[in-house]
N, C-alpha and C. Protein backbone atom coordinates (compact mmCIF):
# COMPACT_ATOMS: atom_id res chain seq x y z
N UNK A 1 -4.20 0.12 -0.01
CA UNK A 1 -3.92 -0.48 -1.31
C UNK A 1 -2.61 -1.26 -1.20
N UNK A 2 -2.47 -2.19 -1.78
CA UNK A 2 -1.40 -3.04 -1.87
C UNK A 2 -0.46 -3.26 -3.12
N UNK A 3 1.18 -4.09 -2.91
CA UNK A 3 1.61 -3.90 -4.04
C UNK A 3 1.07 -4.16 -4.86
N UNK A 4 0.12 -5.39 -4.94
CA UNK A 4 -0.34 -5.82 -6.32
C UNK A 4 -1.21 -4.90 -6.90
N UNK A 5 -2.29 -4.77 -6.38
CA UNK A 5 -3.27 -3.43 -6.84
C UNK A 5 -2.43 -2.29 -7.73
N UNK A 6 -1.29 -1.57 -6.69
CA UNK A 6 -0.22 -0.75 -6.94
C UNK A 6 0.47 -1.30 -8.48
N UNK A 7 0.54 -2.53 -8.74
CA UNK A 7 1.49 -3.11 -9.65
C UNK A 7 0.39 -2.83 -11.14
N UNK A 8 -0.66 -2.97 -11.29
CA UNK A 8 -1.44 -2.50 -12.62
C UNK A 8 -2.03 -1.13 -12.58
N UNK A 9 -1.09 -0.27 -12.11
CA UNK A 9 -1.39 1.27 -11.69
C UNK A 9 -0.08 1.49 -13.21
N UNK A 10 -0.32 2.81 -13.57
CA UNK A 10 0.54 3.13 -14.92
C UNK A 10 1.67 4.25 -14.25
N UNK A 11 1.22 4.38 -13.11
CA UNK A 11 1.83 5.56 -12.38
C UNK A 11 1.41 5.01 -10.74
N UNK A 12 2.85 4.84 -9.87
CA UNK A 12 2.53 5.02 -8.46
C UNK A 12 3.17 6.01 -7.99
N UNK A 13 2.26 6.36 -6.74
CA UNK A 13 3.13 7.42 -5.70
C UNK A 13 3.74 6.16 -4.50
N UNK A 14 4.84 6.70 -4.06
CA UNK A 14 5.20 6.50 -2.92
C UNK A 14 5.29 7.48 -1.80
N UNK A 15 4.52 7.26 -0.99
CA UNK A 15 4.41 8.16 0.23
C UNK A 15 5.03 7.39 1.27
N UNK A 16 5.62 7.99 2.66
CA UNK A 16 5.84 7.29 3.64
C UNK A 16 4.47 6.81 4.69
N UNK A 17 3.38 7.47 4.95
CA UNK A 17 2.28 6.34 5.59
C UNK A 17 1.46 6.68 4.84
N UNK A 18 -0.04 6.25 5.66
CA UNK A 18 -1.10 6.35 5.39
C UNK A 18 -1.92 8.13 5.34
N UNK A 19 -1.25 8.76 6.09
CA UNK A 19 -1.77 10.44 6.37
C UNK A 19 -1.11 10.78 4.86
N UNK A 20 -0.16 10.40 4.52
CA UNK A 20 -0.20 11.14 3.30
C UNK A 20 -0.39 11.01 1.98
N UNK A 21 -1.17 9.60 2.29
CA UNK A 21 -2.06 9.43 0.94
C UNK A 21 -3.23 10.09 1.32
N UNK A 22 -3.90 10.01 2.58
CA UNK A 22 -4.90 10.55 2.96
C UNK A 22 -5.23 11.89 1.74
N UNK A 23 -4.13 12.76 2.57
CA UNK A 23 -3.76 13.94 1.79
C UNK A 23 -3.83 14.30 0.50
N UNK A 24 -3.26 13.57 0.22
CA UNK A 24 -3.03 13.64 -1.72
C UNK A 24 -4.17 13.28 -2.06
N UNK A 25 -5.25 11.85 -1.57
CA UNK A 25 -6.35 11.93 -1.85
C UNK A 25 -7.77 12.45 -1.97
N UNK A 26 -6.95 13.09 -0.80
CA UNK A 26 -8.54 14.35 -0.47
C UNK A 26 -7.69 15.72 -0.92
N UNK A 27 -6.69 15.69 -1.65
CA UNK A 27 -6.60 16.96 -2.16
C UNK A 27 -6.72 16.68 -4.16
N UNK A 28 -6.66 15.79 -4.51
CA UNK A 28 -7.20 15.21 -5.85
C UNK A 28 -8.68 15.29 -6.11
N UNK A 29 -9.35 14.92 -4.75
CA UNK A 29 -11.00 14.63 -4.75
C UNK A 29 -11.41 16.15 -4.94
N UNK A 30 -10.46 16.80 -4.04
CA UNK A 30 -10.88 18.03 -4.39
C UNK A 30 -11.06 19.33 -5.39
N UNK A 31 -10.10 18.89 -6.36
CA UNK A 31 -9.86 19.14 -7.74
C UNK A 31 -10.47 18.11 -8.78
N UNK A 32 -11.41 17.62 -8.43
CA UNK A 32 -12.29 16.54 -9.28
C UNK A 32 -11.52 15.53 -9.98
N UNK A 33 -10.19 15.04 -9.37
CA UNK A 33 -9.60 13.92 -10.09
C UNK A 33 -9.73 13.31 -9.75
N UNK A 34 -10.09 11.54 -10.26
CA UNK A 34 -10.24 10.46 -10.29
C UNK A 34 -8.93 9.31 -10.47
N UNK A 35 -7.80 9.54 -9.34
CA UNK A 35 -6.63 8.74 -9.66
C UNK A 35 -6.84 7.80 -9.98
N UNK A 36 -7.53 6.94 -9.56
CA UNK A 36 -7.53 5.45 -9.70
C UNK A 36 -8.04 5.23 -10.94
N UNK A 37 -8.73 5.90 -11.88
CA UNK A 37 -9.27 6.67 -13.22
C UNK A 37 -8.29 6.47 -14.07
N UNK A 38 -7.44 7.27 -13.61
CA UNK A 38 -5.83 7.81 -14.08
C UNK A 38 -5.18 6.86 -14.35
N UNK A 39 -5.03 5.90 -13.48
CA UNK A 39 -4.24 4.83 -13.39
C UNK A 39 -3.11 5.24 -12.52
N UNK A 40 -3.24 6.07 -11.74
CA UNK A 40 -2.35 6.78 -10.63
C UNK A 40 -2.89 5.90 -9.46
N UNK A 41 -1.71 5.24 -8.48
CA UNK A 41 -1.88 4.96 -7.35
C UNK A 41 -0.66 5.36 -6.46
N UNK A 42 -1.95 5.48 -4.81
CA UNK A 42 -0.81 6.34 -3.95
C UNK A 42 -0.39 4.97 -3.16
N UNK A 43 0.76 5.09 -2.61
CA UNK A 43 1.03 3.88 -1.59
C UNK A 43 1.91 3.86 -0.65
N UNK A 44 1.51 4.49 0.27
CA UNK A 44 2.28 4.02 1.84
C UNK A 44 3.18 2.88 1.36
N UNK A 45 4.76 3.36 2.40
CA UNK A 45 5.24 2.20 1.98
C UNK A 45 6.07 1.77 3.62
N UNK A 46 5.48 2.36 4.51
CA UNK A 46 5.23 1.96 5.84
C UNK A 46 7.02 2.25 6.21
N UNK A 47 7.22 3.75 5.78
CA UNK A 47 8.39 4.52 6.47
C UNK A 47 9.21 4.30 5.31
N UNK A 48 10.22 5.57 5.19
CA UNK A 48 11.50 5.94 4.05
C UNK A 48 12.26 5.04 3.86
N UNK A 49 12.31 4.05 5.20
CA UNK A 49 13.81 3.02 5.12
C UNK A 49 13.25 1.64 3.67
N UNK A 50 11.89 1.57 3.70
CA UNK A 50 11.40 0.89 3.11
C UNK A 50 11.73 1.24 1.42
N UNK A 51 11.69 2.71 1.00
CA UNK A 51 11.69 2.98 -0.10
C UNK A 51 12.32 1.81 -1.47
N UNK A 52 13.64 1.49 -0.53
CA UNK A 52 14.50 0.97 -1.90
C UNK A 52 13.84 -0.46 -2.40
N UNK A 53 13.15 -1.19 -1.53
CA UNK A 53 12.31 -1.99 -1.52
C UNK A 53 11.17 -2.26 -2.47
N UNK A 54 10.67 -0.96 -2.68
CA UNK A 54 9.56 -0.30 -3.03
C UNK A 54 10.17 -0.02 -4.77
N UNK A 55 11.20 0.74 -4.91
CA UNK A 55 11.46 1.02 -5.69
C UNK A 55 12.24 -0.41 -6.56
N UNK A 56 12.67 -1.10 -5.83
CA UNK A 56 12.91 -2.63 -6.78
C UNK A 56 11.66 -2.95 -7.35
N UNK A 57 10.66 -3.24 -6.85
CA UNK A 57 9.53 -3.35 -7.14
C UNK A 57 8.84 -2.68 -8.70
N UNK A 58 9.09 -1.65 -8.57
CA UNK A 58 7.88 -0.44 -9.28
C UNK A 58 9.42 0.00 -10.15
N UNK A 59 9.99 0.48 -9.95
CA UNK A 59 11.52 1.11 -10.31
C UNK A 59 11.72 0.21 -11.93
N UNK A 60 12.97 0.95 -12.42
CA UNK A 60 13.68 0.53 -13.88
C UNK A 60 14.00 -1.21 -13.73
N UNK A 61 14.17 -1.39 -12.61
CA UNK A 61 14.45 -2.92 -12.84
C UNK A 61 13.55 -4.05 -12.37
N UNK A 62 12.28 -3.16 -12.07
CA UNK A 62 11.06 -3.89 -11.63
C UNK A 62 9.78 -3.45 -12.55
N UNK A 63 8.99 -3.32 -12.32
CA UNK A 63 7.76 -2.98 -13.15
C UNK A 63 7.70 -1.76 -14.11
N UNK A 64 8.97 -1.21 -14.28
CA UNK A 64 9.05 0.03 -14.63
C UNK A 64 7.72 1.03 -15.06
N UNK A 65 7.37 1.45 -13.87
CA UNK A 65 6.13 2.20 -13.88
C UNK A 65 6.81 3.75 -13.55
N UNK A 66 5.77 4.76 -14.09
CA UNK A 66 6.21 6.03 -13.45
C UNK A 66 6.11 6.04 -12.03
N UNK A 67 7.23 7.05 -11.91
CA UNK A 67 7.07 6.92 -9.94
C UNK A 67 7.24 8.22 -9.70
N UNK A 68 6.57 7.98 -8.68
CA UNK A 68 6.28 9.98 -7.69
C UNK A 68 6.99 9.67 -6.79
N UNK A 69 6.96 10.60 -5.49
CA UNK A 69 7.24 10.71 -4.29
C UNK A 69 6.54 11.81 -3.45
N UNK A 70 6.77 11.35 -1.73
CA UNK A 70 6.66 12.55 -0.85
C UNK A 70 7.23 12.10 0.22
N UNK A 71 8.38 12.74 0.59
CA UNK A 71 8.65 12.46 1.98
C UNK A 71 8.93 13.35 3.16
N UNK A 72 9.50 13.26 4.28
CA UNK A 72 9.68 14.77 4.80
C UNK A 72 10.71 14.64 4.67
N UNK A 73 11.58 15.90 5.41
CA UNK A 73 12.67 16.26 5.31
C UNK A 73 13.75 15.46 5.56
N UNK A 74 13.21 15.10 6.77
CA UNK A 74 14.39 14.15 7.42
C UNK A 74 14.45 13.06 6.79
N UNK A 75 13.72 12.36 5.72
CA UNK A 75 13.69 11.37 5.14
C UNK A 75 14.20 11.63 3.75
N UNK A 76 14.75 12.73 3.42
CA UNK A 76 14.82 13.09 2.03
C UNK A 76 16.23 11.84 1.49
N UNK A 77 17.26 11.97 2.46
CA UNK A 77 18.30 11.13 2.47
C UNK A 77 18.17 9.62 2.06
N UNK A 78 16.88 9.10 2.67
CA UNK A 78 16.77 7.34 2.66
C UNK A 78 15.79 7.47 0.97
N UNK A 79 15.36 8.73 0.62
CA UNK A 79 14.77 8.43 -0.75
C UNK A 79 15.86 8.94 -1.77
N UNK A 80 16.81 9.78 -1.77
CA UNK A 80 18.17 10.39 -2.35
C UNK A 80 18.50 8.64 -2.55
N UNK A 81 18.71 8.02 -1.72
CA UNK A 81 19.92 7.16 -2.23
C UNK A 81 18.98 5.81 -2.47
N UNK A 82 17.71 5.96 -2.19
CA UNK A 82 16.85 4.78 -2.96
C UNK A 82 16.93 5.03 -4.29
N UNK A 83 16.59 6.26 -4.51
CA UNK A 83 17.14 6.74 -6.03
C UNK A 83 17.86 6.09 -6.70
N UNK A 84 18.66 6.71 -6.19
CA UNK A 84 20.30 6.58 -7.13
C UNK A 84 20.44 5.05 -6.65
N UNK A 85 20.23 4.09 -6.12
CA UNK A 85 20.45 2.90 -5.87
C UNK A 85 19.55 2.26 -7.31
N UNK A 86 18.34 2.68 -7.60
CA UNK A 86 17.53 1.99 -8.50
C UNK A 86 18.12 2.14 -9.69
N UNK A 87 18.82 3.37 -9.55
CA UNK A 87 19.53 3.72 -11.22
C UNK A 87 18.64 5.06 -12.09
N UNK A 88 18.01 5.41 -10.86
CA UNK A 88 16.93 6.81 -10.97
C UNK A 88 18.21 8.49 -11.30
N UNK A 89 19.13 7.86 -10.94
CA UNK A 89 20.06 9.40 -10.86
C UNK A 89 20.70 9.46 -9.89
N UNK A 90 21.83 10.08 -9.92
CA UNK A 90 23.00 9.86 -9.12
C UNK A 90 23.41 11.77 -8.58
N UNK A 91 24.02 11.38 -7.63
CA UNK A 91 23.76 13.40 -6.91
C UNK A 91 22.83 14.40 -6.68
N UNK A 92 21.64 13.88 -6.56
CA UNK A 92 20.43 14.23 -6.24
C UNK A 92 20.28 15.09 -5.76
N UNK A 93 19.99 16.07 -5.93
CA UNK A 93 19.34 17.55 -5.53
C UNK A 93 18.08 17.40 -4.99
N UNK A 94 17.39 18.21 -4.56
CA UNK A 94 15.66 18.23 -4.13
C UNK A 94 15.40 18.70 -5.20
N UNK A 95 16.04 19.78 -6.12
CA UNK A 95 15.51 20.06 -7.30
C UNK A 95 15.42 18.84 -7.91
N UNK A 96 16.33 18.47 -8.41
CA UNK A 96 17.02 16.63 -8.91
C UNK A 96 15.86 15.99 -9.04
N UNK A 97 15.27 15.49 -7.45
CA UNK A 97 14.43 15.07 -6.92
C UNK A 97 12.71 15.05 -7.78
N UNK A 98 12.26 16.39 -7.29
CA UNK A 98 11.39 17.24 -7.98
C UNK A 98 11.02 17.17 -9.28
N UNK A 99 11.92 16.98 -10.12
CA UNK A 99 12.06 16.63 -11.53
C UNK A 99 11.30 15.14 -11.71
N UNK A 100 12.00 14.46 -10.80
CA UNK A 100 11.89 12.71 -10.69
C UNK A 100 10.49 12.67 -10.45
N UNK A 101 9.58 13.69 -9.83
CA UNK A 101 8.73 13.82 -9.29
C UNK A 101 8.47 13.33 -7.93
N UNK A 102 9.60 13.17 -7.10
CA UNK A 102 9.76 13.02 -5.55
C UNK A 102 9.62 14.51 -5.14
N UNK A 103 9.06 14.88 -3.68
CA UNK A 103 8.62 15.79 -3.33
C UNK A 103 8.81 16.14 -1.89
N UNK A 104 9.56 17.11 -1.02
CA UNK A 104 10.06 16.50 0.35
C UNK A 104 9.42 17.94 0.98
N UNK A 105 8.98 17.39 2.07
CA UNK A 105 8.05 18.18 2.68
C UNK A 105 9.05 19.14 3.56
N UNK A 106 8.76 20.90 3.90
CA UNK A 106 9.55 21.33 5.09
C UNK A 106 10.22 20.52 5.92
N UNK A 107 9.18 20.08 6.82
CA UNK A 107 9.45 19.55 8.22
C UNK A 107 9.18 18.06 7.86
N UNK A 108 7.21 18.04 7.82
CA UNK A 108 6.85 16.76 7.60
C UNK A 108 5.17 17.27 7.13
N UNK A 109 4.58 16.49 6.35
CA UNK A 109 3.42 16.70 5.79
C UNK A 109 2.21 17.43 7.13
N UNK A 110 2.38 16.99 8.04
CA UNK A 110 1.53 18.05 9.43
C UNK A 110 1.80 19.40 9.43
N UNK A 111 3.10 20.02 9.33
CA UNK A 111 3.89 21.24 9.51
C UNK A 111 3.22 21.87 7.87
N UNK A 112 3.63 21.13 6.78
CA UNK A 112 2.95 21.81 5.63
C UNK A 112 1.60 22.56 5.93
N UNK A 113 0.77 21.79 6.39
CA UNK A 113 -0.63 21.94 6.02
C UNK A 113 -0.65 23.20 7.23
N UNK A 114 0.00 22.60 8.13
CA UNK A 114 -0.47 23.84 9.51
C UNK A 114 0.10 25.15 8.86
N UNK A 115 1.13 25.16 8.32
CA UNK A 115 1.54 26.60 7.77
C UNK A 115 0.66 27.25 6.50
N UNK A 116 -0.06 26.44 5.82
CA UNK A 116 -0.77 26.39 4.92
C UNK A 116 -1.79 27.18 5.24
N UNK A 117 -2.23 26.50 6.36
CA UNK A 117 -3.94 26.97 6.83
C UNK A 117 -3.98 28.21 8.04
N UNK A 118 -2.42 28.43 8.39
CA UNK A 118 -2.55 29.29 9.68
C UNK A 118 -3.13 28.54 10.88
N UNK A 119 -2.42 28.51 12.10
CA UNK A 119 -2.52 27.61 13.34
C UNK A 119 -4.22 27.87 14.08
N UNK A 120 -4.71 29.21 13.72
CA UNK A 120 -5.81 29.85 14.31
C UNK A 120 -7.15 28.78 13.62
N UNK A 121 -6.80 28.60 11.96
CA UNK A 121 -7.80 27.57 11.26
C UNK A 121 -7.78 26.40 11.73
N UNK A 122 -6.70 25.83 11.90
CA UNK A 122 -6.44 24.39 12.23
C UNK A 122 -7.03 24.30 13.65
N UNK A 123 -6.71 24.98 14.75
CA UNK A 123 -7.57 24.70 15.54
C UNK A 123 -9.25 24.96 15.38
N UNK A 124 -9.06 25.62 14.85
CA UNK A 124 -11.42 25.61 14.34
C UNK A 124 -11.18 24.19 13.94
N UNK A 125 -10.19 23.63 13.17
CA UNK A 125 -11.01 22.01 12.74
C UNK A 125 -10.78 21.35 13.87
N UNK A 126 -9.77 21.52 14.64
CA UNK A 126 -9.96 20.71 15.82
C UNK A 126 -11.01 20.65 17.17
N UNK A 127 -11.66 22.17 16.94
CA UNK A 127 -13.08 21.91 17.33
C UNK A 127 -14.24 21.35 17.15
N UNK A 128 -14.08 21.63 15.55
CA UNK A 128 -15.09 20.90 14.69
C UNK A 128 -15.09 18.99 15.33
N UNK A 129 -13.86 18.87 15.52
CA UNK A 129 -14.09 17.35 16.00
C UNK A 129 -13.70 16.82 17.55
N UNK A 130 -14.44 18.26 18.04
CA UNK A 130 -14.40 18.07 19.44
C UNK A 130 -12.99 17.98 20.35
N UNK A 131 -12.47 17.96 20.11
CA UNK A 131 -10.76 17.61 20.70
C UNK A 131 -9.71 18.39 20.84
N UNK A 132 -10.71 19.79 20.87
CA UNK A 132 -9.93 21.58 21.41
C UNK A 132 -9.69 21.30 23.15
N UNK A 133 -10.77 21.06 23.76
CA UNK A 133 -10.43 20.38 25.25
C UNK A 133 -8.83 19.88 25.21
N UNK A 134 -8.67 18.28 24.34
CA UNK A 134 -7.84 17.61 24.43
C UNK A 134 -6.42 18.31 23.86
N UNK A 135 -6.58 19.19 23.43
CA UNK A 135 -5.26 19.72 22.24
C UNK A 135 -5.08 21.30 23.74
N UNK A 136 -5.93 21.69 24.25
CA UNK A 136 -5.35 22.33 25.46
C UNK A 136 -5.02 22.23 26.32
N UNK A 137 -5.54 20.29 26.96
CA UNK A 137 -4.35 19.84 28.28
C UNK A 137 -3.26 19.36 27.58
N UNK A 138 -2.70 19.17 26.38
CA UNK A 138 -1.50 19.14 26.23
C UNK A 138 -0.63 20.30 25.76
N UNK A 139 -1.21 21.45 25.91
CA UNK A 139 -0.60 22.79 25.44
C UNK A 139 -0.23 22.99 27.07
N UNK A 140 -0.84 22.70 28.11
CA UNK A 140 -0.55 22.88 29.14
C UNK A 140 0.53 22.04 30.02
N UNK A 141 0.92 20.95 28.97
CA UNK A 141 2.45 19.93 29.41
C UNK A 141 3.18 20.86 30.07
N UNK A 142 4.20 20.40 30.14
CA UNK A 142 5.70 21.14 30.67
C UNK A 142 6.61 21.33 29.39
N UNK A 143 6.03 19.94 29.03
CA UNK A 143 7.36 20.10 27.99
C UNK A 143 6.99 20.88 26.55
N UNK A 144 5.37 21.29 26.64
CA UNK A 144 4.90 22.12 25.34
C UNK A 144 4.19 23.44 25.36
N UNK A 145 4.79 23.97 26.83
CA UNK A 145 4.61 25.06 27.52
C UNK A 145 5.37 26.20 26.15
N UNK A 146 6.97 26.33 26.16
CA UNK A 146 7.51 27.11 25.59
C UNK A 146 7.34 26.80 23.99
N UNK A 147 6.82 25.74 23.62
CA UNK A 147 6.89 25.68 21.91
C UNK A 147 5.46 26.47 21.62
N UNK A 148 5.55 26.63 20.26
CA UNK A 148 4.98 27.62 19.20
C UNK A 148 3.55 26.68 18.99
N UNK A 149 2.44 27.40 19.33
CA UNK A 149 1.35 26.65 19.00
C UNK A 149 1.58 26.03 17.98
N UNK A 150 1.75 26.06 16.36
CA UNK A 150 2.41 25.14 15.63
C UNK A 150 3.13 23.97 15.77
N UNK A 151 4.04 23.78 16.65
CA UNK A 151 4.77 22.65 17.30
C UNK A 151 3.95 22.34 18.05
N UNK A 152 2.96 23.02 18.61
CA UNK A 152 1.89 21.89 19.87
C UNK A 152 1.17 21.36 18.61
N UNK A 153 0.51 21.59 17.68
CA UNK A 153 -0.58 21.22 16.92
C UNK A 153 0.07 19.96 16.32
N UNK A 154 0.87 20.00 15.66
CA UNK A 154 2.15 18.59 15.16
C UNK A 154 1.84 17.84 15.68
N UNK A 155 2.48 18.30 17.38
CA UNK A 155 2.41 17.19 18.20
C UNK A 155 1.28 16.36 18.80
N UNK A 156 0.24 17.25 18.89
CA UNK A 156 -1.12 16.97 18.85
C UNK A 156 -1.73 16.09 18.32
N UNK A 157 -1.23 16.09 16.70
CA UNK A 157 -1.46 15.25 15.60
C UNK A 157 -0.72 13.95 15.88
N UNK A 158 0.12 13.57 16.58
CA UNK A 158 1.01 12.88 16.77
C UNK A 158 0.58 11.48 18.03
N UNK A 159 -0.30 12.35 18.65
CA UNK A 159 -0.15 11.30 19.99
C UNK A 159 -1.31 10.62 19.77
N UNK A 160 -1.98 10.20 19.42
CA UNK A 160 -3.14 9.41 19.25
C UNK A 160 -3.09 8.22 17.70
N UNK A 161 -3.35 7.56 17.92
CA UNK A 161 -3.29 6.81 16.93
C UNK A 161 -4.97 6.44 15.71
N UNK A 162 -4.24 6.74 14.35
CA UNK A 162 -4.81 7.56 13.61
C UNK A 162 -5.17 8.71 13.27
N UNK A 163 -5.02 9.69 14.68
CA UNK A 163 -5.11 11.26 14.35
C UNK A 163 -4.16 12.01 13.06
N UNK A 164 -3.31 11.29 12.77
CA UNK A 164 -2.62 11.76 11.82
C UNK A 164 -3.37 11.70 10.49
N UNK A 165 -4.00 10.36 9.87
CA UNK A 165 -4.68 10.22 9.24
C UNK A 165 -5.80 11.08 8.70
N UNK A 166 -6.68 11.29 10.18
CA UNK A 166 -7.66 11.64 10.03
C UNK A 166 -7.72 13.23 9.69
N UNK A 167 -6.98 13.60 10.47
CA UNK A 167 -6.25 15.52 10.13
C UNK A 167 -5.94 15.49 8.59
N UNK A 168 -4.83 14.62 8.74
CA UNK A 168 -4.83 15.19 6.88
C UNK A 168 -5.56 15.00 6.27
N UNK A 169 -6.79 14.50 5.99
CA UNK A 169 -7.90 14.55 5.23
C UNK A 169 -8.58 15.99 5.50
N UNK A 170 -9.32 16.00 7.08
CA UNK A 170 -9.36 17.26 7.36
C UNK A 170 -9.43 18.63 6.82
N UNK A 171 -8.00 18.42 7.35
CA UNK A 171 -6.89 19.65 6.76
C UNK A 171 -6.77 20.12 5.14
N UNK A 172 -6.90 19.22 4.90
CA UNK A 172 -6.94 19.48 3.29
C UNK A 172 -8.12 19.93 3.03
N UNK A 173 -8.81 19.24 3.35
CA UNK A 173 -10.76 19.71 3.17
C UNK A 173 -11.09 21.07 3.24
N UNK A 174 -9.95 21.56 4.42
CA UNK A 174 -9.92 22.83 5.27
C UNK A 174 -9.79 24.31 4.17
N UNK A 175 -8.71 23.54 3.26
CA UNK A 175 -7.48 24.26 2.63
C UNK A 175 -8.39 25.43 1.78
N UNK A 176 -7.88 26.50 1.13
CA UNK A 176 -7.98 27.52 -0.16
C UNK A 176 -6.99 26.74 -0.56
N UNK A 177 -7.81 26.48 -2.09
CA UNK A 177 -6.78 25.49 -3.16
C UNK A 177 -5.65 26.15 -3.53
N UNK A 178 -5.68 27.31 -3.23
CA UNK A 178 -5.11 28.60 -3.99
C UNK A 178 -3.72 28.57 -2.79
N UNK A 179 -3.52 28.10 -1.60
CA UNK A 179 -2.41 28.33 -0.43
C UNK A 179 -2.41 26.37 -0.37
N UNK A 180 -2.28 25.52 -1.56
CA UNK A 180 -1.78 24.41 -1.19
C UNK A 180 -0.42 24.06 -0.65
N UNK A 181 0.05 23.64 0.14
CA UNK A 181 2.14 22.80 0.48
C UNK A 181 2.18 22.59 -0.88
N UNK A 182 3.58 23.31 -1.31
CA UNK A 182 3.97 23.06 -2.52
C UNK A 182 4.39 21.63 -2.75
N UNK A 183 4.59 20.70 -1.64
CA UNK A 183 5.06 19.50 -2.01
C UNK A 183 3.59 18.32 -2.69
N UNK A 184 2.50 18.99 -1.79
CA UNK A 184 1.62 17.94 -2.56
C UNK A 184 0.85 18.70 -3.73
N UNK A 185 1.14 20.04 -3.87
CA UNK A 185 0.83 20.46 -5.04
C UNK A 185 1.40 19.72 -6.52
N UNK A 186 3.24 19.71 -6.06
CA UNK A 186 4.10 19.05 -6.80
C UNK A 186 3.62 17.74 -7.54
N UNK A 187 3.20 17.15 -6.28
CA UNK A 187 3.53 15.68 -6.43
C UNK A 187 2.13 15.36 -7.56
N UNK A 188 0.66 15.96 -7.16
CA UNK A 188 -0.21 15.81 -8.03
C UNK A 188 -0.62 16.62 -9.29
N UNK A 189 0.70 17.51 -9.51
CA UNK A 189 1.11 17.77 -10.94
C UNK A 189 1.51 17.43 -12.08
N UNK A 190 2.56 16.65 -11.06
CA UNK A 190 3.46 15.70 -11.81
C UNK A 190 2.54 14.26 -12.42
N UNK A 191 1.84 13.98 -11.91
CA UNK A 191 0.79 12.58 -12.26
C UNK A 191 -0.46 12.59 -12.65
């Protein structure tokens, strides 16, 4: 989806890619909501550094539309001061945040879901799509010898292009609605 599409939405999310609209979308579908219904749109905004960008746009001095969020952790900082740059609030807390309806993941939206579902489930889906073979010659690296099946599965998610995508749909599919990541619980509360 694009800004313009995004721009006659009554409500956007900003996510940092595409896996985590994935997410939010197949975890909406799954609770029988119809965002685009809503007038809720999700939108990659192709990494955190982008945010303030995003938020000129959609933000108090651009389209003033409601705005969500999700980012991970390490990105919480480049959306803190997109914030407070737009004129969203100044000293930002994650609570702060939360309120705003921005939403910051543990680690990063992969780590949510894997803790969510338990590492033992997540690999059944990675059988389900054939690629338990592939997710055990890289458990057998050097360098992913001593990490926590959890940190192999991340990383797993990581090295192929689109696998990220495609997992978080997945993964969510996977889920008991009842053990959702509180961050995308958050975020499709709030909207």
């Amino acid at each position: 989806m694009d800004e313009y599409a995004s721009a006659n939405a009554r409500t956007v999310v900003l996510v940092e890619g595409d896996s985590d609209r994935a997410a939010l979308e197949a975890l909406a579908q799954r609770r029988d909501r119809d965002l685009s219904a809503e007038g809720v749109s999700i939108l990659p905004i192709g990494g955190a550094t982008n945010i303030t960008h995003f938020l000129d746009v959609f933000g108090p001095q651009g389209l003033d539309v409601e705005l969500a969020g999700l980012c991970d952790a390490a990105e919480q900082g480049d959306f803190q001061r997109g914030l407070e740059r737009a004129g969203v609030g100044s000293n930002l807390s994650r609570e702060d945040m939360e309120t705003l309806g921005f939403f910051v993941c543990v680690l990063d939206l992969e780590d949510e879901l894997i803790r969510s579902l338990g590492a033992s489930a997540v690999e059944q889906v990675v059988e389900a799509q054939g690629e338990l073979g592939s997710f055990r010659i890289l458990q057998m690296q050097p360098a992913q010898r001593e990490r926590t099946v959890e940190a192999q599965l991340r990383r797993f998610m990581g090295t192929r292009s689109g696998r990220k995508i495609n997992y978080a749909r997945l993964l969510v599919e996977a889920l008991d609605l009842t053990q959702v990541p509180r961050p995308l619980d958050g975020v499709l509360a709030y909207v």
